[in-house]
PDB file of N, CA and C in Angstrom:
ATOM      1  N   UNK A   1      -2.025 -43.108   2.351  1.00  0.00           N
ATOM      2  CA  UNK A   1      -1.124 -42.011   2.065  1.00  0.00           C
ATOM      3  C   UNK A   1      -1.949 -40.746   1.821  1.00  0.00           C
ATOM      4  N   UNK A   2      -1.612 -39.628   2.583  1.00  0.00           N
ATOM      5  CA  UNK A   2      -2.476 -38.515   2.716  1.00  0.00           C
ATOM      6  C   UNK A   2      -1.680 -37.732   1.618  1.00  0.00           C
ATOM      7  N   UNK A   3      -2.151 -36.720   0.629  1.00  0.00           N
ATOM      8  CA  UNK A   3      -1.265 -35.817  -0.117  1.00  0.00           C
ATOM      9  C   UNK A   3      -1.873 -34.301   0.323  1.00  0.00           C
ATOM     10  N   UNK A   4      -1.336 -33.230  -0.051  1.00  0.00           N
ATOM     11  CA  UNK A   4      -1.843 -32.072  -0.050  1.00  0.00           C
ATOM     12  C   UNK A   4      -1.668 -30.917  -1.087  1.00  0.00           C
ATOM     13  N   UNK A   5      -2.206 -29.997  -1.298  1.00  0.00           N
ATOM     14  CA  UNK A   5      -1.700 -28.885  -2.539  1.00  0.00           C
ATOM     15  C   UNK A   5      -1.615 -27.626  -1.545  1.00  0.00           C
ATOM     16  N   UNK A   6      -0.251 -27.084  -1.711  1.00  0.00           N
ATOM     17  CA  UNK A   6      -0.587 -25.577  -0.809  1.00  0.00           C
ATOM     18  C   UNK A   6      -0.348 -24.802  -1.812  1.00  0.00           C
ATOM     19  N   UNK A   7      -1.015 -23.524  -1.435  1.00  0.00           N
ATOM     20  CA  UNK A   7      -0.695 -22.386  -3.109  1.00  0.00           C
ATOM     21  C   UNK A   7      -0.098 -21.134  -1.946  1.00  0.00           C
ATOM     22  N   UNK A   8       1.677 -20.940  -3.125  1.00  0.00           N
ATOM     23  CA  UNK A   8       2.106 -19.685  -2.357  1.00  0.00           C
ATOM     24  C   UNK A   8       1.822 -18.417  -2.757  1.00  0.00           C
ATOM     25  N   UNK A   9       1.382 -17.444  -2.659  1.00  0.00           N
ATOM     26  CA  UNK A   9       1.527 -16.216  -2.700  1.00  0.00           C
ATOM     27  C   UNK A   9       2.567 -15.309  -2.475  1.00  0.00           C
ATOM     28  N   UNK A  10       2.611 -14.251  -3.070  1.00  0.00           N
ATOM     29  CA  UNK A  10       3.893 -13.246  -3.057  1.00  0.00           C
ATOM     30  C   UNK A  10       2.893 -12.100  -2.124  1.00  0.00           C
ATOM     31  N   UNK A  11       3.702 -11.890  -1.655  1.00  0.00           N
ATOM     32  CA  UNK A  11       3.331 -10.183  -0.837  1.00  0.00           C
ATOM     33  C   UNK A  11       3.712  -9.549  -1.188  1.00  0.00           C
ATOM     34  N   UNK A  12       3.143  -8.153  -1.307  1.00  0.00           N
ATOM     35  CA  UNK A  12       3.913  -6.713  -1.520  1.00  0.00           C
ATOM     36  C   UNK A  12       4.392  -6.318  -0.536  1.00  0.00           C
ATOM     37  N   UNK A  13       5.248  -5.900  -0.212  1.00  0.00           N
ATOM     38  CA  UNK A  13       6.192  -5.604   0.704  1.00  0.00           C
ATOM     39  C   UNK A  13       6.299  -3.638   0.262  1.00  0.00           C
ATOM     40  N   UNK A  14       5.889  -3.345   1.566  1.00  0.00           N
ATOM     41  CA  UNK A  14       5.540  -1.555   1.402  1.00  0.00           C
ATOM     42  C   UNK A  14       7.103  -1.193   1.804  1.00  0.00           C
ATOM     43  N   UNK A  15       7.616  -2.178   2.410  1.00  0.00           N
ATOM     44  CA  UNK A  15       9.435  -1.065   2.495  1.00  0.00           C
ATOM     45  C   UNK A  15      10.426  -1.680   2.040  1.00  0.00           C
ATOM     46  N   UNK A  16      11.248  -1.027   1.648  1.00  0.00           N
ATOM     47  CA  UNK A  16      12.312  -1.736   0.764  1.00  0.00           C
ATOM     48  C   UNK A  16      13.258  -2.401   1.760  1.00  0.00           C
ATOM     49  N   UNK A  17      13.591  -3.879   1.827  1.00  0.00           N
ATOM     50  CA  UNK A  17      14.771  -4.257   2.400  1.00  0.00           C
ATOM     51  C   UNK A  17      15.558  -4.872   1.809  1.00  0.00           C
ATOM     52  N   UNK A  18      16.436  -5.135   1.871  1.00  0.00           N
ATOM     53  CA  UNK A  18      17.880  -5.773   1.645  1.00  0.00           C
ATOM     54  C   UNK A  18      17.239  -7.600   1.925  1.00  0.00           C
ATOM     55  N   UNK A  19      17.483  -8.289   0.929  1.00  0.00           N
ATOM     56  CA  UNK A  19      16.985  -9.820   1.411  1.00  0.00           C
ATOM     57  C   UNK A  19      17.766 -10.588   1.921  1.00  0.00           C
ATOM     58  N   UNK A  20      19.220  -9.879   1.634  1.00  0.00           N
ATOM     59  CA  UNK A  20      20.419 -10.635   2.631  1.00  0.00           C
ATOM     60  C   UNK A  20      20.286 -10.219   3.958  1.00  0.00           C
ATOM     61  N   UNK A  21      20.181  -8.761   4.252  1.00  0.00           N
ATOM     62  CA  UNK A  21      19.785  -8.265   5.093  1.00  0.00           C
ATOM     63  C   UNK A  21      18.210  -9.256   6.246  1.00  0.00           C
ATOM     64  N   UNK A  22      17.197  -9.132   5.572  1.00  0.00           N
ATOM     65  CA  UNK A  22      16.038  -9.865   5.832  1.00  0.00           C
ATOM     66  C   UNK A  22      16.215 -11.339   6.156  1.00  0.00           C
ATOM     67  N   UNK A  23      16.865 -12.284   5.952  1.00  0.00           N
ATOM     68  CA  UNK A  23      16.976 -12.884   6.008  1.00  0.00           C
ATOM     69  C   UNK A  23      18.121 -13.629   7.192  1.00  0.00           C
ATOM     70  N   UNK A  24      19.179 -12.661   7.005  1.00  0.00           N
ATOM     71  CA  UNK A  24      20.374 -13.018   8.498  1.00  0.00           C
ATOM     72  C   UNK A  24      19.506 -12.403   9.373  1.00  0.00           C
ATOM     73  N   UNK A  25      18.478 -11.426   9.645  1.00  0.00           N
ATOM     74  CA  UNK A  25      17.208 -10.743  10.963  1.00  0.00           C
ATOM     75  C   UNK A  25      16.508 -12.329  11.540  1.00  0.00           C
ATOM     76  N   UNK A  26      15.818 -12.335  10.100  1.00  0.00           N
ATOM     77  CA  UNK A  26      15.068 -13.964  10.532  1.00  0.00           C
ATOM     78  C   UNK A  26      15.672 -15.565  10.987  1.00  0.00           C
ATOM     79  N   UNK A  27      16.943 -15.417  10.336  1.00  0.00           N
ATOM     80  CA  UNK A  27      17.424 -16.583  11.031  1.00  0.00           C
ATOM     81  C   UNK A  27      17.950 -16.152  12.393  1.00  0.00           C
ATOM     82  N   UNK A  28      18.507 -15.251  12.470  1.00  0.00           N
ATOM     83  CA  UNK A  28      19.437 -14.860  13.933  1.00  0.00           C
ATOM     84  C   UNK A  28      17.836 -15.134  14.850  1.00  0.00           C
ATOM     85  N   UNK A  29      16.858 -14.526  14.742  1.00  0.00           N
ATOM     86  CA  UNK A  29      15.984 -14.998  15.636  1.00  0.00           C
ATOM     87  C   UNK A  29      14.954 -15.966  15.792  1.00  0.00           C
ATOM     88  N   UNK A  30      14.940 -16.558  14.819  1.00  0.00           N
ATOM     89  CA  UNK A  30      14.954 -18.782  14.606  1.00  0.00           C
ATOM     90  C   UNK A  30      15.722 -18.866  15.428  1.00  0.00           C
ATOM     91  N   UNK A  31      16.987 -18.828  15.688  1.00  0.00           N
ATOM     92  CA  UNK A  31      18.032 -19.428  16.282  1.00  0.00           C
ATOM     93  C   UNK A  31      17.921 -20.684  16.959  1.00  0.00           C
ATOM     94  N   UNK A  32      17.552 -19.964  17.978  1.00  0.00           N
ATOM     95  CA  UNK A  32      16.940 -21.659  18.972  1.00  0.00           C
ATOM     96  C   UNK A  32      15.026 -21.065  19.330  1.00  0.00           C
ATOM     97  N   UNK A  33      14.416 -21.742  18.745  1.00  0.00           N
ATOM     98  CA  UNK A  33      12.874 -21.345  18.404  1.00  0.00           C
ATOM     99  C   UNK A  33      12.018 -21.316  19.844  1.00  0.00           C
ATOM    100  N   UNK A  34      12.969 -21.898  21.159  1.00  0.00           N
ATOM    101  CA  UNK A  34      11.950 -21.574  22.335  1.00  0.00           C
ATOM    102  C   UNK A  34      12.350 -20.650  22.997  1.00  0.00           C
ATOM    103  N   UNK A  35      13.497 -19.801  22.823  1.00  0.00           N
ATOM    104  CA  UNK A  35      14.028 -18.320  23.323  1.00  0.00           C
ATOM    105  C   UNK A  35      13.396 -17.121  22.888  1.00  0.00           C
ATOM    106  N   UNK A  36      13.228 -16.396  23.634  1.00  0.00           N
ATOM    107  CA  UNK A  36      12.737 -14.893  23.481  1.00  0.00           C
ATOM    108  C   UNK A  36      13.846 -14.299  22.404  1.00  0.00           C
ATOM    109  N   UNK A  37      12.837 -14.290  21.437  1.00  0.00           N
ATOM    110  CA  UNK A  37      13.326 -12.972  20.430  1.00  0.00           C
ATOM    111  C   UNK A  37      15.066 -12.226  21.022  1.00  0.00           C
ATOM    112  N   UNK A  38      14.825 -11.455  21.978  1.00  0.00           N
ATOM    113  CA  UNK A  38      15.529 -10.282  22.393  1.00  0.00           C
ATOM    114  C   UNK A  38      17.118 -11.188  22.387  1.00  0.00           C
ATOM    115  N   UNK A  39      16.686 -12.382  23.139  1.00  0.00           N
ATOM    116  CA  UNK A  39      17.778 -13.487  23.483  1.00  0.00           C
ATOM    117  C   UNK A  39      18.621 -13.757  22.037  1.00  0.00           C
ATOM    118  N   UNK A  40      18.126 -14.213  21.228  1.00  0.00           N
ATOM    119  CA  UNK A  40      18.360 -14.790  20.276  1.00  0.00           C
ATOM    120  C   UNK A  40      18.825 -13.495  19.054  1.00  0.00           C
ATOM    121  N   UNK A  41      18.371 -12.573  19.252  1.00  0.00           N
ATOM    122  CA  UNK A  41      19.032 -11.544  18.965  1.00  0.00           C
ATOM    123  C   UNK A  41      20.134 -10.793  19.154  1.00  0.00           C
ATOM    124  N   UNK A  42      19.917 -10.677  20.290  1.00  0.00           N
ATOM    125  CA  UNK A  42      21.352  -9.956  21.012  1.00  0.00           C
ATOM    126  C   UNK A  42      22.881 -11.114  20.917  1.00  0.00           C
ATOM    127  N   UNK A  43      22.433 -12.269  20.872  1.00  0.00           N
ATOM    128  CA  UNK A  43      23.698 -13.267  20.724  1.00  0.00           C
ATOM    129  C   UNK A  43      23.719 -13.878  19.182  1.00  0.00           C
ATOM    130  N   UNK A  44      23.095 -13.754  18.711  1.00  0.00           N
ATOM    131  CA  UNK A  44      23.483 -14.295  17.053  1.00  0.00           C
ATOM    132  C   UNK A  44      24.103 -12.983  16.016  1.00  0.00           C
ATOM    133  N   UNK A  45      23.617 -11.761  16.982  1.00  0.00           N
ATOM    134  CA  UNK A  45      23.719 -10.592  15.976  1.00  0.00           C
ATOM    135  C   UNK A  45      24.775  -9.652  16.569  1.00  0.00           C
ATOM    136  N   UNK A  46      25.316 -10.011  18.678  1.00  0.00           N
ATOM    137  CA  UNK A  46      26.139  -9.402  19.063  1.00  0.00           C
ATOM    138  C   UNK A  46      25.981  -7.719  19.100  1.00  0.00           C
ATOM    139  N   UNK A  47      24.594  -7.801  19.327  1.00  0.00           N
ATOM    140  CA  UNK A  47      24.384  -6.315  19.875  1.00  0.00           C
ATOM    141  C   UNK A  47      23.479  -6.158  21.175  1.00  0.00           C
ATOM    142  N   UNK A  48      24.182  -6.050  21.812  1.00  0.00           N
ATOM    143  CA  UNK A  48      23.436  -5.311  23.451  1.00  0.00           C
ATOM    144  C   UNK A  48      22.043  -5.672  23.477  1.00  0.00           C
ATOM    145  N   UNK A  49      21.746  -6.446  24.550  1.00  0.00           N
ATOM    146  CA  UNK A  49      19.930  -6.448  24.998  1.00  0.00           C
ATOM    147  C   UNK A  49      19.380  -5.486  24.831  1.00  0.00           C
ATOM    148  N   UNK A  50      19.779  -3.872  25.140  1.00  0.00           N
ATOM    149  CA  UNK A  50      19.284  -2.721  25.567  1.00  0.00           C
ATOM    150  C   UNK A  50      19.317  -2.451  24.501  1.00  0.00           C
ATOM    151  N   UNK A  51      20.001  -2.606  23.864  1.00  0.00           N
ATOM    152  CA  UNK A  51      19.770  -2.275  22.375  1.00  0.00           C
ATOM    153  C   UNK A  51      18.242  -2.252  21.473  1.00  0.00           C
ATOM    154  N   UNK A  52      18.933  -3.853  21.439  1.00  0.00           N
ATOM    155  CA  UNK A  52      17.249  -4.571  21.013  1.00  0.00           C
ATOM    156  C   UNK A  52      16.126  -4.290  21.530  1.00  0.00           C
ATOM    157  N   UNK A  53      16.488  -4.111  22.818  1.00  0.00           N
ATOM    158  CA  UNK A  53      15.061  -4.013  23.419  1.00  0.00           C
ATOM    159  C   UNK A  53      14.552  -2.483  23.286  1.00  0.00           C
ATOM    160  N   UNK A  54      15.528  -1.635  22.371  1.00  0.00           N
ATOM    161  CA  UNK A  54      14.898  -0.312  22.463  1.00  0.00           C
ATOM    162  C   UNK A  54      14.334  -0.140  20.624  1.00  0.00           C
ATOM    163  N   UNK A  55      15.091  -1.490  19.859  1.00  0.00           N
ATOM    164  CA  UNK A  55      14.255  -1.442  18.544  1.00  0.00           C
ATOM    165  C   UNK A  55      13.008  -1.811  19.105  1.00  0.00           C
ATOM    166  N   UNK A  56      12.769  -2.830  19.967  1.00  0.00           N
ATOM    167  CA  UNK A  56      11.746  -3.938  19.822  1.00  0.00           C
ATOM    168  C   UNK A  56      10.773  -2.958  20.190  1.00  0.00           C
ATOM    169  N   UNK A  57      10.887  -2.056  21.351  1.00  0.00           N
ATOM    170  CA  UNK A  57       9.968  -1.095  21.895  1.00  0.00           C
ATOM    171  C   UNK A  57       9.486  -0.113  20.439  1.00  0.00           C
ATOM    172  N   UNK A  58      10.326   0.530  20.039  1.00  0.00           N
ATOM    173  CA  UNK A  58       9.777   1.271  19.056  1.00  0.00           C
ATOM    174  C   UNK A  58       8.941   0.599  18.399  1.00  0.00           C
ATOM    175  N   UNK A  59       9.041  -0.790  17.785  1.00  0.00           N
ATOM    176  CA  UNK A  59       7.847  -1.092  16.435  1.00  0.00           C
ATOM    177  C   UNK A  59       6.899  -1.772  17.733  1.00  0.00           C
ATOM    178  N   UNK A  60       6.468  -1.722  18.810  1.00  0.00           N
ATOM    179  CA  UNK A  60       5.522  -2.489  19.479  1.00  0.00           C
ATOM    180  C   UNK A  60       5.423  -3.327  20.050  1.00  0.00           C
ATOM    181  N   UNK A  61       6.746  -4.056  20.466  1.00  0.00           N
ATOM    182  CA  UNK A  61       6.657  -5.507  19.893  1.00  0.00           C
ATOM    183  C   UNK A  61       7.137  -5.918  21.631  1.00  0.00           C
ATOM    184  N   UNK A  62       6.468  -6.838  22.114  1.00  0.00           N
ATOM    185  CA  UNK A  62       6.953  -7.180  23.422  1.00  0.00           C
ATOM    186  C   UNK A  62       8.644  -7.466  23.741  1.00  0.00           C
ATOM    187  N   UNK A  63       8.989  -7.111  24.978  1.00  0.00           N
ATOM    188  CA  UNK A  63      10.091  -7.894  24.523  1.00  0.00           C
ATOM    189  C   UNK A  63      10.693  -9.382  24.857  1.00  0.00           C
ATOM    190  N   UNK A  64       9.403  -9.967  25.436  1.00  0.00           N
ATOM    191  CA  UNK A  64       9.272 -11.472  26.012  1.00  0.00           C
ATOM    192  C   UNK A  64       8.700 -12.128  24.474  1.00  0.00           C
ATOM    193  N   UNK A  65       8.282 -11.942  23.718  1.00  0.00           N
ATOM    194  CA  UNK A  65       8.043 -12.551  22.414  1.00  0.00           C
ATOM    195  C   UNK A  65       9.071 -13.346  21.644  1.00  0.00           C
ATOM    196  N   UNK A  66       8.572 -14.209  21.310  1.00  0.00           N
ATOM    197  CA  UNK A  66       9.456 -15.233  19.996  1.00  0.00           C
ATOM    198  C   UNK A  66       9.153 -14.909  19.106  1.00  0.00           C
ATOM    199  N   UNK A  67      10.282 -15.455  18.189  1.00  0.00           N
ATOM    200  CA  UNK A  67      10.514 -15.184  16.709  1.00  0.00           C
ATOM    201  C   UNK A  67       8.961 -16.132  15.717  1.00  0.00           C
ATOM    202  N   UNK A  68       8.880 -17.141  16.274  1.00  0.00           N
ATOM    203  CA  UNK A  68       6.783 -17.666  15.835  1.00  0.00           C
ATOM    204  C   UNK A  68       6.099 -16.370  16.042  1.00  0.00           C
ATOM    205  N   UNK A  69       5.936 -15.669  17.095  1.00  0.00           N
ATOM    206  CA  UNK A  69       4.648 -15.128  17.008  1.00  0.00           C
ATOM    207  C   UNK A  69       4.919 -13.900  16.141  1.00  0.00           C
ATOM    208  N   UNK A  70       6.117 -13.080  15.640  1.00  0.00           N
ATOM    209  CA  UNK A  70       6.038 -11.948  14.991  1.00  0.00           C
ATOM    210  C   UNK A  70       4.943 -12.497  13.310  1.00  0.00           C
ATOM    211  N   UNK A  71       4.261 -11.564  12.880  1.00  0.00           N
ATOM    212  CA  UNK A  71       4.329 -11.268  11.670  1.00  0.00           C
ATOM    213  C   UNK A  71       4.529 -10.967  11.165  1.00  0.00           C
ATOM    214  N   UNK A  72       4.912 -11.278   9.803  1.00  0.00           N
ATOM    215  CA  UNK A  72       5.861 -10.752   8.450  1.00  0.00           C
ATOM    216  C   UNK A  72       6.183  -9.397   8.467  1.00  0.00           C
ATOM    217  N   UNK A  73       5.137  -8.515   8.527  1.00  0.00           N
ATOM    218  CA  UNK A  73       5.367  -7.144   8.740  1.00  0.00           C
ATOM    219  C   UNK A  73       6.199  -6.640  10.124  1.00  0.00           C
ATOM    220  N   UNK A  74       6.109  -7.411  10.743  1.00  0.00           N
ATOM    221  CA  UNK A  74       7.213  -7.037  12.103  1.00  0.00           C
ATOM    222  C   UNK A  74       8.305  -7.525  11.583  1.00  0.00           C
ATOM    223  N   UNK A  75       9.047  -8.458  11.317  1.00  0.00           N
ATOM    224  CA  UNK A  75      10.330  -8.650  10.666  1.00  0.00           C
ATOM    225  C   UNK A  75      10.070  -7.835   9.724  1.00  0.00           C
ATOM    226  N   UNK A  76       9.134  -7.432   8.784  1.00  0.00           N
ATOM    227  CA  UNK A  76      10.612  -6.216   7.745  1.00  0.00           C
ATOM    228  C   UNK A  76      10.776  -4.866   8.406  1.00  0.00           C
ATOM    229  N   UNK A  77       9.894  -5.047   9.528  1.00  0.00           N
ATOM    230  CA  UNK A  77      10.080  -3.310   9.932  1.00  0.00           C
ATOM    231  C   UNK A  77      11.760  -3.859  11.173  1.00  0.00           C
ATOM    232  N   UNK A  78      11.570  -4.653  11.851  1.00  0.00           N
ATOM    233  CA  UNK A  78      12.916  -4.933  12.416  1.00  0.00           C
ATOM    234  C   UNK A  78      14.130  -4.782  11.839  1.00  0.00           C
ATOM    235  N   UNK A  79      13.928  -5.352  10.270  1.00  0.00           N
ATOM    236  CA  UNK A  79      15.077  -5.398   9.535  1.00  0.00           C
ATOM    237  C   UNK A  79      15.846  -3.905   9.452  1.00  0.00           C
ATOM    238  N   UNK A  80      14.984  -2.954   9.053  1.00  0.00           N
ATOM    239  CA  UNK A  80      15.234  -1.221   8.777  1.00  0.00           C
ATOM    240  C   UNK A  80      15.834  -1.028   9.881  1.00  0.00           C
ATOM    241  N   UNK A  81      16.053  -1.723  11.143  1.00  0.00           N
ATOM    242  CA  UNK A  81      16.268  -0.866  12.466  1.00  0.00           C
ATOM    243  C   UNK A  81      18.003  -1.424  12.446  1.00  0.00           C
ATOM    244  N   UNK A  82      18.128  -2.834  11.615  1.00  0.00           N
ATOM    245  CA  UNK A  82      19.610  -3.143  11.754  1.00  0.00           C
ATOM    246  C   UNK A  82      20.109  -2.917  10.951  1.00  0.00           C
TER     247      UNK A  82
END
């Protein structure tokens, strides 16, 4: 029997979001975990591809990318945009 200890840390978070907010962003694009971001966005959240794809452009962010590869700081800056 293998055991392990993980230690969590808190982040500071430089922008203020809403955690209800933050949180319906991150699951809507979990959704189904082998779809492109944009996909999983536009149908869990019911706003236009073109849409999304004109947040996704502003913070950098490909728009062939999944919801794995963002980092933390890309979801809270996504969040501000919905």
């Amino acid at each position: 029997m293998d055991s392990a200890i993980i230690q969590i840390t808190p982040i500071k978070i430089k922008y203020k979001t809403n955690p209800v907010d933050f949180f319906k962003i991150i699951r809507a694009g979990f959704s189904h975990p082998r779809k492109q971001l944009i996909n999983n966005l536009a149908t869990e959240l019911k706003i236009e591809k073109e849409k999304i794809a004109e947040i996704l452009l502003k913070n950098n962010i490909l728009e062939k990318i999944r919801a794995e590869d963002l980092k933390i700081e890309d979801w809270i800056l996504l969040v501000s945009f919905f």
